[in-house]
C-alpha atoms as a PDB file:
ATOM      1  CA  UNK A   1       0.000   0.000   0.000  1.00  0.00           C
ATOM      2  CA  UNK A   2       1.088   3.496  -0.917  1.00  0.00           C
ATOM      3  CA  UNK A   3       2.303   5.845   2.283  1.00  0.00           C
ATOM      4  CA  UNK A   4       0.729   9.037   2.286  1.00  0.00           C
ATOM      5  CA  UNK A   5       3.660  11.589   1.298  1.00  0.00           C
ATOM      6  CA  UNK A   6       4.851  14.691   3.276  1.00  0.00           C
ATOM      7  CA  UNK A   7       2.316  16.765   2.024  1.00  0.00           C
ATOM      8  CA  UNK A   8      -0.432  15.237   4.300  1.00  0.00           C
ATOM      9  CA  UNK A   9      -1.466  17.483   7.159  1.00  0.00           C
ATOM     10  CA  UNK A  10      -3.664  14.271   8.381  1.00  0.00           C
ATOM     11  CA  UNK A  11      -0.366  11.980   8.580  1.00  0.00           C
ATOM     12  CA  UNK A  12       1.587  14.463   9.583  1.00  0.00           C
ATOM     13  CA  UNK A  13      -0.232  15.519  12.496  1.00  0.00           C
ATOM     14  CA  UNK A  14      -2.178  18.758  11.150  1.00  0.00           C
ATOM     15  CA  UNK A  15      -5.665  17.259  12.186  1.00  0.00           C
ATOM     16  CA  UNK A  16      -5.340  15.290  15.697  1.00  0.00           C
ATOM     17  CA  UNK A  17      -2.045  16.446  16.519  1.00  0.00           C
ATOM     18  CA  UNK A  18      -0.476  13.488  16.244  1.00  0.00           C
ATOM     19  CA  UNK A  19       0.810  10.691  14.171  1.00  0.00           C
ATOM     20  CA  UNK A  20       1.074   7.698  16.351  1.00  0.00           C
ATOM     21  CA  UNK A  21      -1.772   4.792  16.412  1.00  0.00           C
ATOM     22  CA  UNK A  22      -4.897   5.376  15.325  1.00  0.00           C
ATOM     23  CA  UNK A  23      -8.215   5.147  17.960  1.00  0.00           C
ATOM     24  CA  UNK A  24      -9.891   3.075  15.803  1.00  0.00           C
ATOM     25  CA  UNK A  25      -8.604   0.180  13.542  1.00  0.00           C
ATOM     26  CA  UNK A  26      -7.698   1.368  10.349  1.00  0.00           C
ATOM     27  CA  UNK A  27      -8.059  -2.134   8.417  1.00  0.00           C
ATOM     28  CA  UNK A  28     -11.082  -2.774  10.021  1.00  0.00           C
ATOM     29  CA  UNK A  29     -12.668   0.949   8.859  1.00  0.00           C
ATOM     30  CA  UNK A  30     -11.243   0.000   5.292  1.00  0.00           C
ATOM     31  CA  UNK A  31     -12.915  -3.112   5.806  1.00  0.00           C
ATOM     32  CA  UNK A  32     -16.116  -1.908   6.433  1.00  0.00           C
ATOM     33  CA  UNK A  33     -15.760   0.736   3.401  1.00  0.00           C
ATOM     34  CA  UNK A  34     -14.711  -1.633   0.730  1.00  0.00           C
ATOM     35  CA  UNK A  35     -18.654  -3.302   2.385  1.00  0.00           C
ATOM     36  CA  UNK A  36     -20.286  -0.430   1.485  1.00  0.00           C
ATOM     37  CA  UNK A  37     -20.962  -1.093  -1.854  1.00  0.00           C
ATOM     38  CA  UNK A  38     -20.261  -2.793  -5.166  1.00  0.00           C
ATOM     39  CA  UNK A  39     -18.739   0.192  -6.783  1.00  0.00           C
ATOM     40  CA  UNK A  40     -16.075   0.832  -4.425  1.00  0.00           C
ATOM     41  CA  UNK A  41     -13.127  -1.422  -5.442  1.00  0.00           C
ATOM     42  CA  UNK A  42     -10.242   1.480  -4.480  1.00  0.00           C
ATOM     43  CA  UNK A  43      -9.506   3.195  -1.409  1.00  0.00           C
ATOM     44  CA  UNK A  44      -6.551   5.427  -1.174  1.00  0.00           C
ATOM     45  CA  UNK A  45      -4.785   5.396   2.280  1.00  0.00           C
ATOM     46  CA  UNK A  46      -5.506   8.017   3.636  1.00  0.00           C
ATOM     47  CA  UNK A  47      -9.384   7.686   3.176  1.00  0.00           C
ATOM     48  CA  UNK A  48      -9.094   5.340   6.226  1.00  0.00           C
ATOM     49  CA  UNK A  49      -7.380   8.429   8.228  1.00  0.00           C
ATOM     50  CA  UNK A  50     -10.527  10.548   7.366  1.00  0.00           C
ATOM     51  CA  UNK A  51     -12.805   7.844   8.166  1.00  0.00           C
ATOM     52  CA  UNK A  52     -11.240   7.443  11.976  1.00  0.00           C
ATOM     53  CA  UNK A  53     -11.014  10.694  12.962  1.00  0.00           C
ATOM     54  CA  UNK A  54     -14.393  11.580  12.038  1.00  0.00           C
ATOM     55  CA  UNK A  55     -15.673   8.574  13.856  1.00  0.00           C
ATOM     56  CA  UNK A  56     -13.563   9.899  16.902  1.00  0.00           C
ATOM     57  CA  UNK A  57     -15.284  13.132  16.320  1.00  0.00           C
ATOM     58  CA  UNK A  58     -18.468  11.370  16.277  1.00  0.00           C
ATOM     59  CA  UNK A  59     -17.874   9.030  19.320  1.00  0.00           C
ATOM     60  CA  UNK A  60     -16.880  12.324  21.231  1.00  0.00           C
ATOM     61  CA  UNK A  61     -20.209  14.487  20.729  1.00  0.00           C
ATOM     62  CA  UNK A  62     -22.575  11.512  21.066  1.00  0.00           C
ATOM     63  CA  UNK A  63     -20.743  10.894  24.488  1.00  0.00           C
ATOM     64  CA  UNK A  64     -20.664  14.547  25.384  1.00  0.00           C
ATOM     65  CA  UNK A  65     -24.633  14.867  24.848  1.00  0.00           C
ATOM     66  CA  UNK A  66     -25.199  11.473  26.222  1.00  0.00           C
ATOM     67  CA  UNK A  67     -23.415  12.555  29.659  1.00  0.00           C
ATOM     68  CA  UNK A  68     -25.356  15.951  29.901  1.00  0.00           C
ATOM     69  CA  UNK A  69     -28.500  13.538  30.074  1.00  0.00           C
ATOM     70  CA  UNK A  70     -26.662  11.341  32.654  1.00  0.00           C
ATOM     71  CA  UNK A  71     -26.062  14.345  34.647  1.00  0.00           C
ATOM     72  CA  UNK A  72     -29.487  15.688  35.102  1.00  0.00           C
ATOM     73  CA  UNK A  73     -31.028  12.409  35.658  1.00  0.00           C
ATOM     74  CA  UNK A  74     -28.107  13.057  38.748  1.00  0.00           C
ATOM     75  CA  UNK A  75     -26.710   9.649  37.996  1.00  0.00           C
ATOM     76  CA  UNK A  76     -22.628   8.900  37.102  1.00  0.00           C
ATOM     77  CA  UNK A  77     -22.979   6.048  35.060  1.00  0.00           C
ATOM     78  CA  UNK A  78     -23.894   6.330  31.852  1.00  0.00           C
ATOM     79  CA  UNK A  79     -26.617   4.205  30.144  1.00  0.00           C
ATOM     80  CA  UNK A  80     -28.037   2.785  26.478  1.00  0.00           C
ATOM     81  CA  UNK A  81     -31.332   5.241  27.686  1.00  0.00           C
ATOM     82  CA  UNK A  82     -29.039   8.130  27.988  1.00  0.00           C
ATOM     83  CA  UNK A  83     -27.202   7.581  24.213  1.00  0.00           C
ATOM     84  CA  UNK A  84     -30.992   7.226  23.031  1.00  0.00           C
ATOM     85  CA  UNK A  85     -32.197  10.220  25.185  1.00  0.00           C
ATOM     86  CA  UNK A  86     -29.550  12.219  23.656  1.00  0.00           C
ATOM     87  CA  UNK A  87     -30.142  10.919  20.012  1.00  0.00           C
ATOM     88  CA  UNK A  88     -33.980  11.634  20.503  1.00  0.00           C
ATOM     89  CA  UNK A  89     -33.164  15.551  21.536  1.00  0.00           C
ATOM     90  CA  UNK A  90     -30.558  16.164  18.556  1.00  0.00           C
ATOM     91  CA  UNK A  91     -31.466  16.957  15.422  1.00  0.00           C
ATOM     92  CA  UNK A  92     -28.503  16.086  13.895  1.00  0.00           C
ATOM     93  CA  UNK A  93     -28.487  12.630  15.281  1.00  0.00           C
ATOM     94  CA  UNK A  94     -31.718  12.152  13.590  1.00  0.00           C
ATOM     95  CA  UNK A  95     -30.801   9.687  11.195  1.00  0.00           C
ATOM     96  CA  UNK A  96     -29.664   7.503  14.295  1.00  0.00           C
ATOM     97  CA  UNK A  97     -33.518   7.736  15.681  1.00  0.00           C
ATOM     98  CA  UNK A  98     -34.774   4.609  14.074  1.00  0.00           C
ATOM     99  CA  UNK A  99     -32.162   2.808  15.932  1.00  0.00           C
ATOM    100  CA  UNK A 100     -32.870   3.859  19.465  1.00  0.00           C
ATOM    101  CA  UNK A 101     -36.187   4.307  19.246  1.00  0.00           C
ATOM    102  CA  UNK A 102     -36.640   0.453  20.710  1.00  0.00           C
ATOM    103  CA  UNK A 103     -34.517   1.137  23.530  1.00  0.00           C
ATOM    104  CA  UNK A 104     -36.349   4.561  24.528  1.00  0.00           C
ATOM    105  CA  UNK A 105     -39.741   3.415  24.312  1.00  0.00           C
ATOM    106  CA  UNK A 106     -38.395   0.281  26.718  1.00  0.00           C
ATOM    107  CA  UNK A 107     -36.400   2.789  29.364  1.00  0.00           C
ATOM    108  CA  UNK A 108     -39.679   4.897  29.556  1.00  0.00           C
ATOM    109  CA  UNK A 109     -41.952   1.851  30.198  1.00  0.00           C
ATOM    110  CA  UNK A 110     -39.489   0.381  33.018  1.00  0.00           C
ATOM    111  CA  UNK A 111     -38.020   3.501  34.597  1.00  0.00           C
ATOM    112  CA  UNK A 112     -40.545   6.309  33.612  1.00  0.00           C
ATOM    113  CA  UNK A 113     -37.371   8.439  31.795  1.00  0.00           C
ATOM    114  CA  UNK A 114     -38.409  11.058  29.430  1.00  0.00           C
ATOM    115  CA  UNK A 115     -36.055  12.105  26.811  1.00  0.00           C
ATOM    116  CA  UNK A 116     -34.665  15.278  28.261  1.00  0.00           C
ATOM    117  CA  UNK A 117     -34.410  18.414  25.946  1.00  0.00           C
ATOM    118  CA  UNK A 118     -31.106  19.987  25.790  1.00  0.00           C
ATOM    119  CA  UNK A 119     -30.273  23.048  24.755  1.00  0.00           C
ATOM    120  CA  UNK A 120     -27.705  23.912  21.861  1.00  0.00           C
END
């Protein structure tokens, strides 16, 4: 596979700061990319780069919001009805909605937990 050269800000350290391992499994994010679809037969290496650090970036906010619910409901442990709270009161996690709707409509029939509103 083809090293990104010096002209990468992303290898180089111009995005996260740093160069060492990645968070996330880059083979395993190429993995799931090349999964994606029929069409995509070629994925330059630093596509995989992207890929990771905007699933860190991702992972980050969802936990953020997710641990402002945890917080009001004055609790330190952070639960599946908190991530789905937070989903529920984000509009840009609204394509995620679908997926946690289950698991909200189950936390508010066994623990009477409303999605809390937060503000932005």
């Amino acid at each position: 596979m083809r090293q990104a050269g010096t002209y990468s800000g992303i290898v180089n350290g111009g995005m996260s700061g740093r160069t060492g391992p990645h968070l996330l499994p880059l083979a395993r994010i190429k993995k799931i990319m090349k999964r994606s679809g029929e069409d995509v037969k070629m994925i330059s290496g630093e596509a995989p780069i992207i890929f990771s650090k905007a699933c860190e970036l991702f992972i980050e906010e969802l936990t953020k919001r997710s641990w402002m619910v945890t917080v009001q409901g004055k609790r330190r442990t952070l639960h599946k009805e908190d991530v789905a709270s937070a989903v529920i009161a984000t509009d840009i996690f609204d394509f995620l909605v679908n997926l946690v709707s289950d698991s909200a409509a189950v936390a508010n029939d066994s623990h009477d937990h409303t999605p809390v509103l937060m503000e932005r």
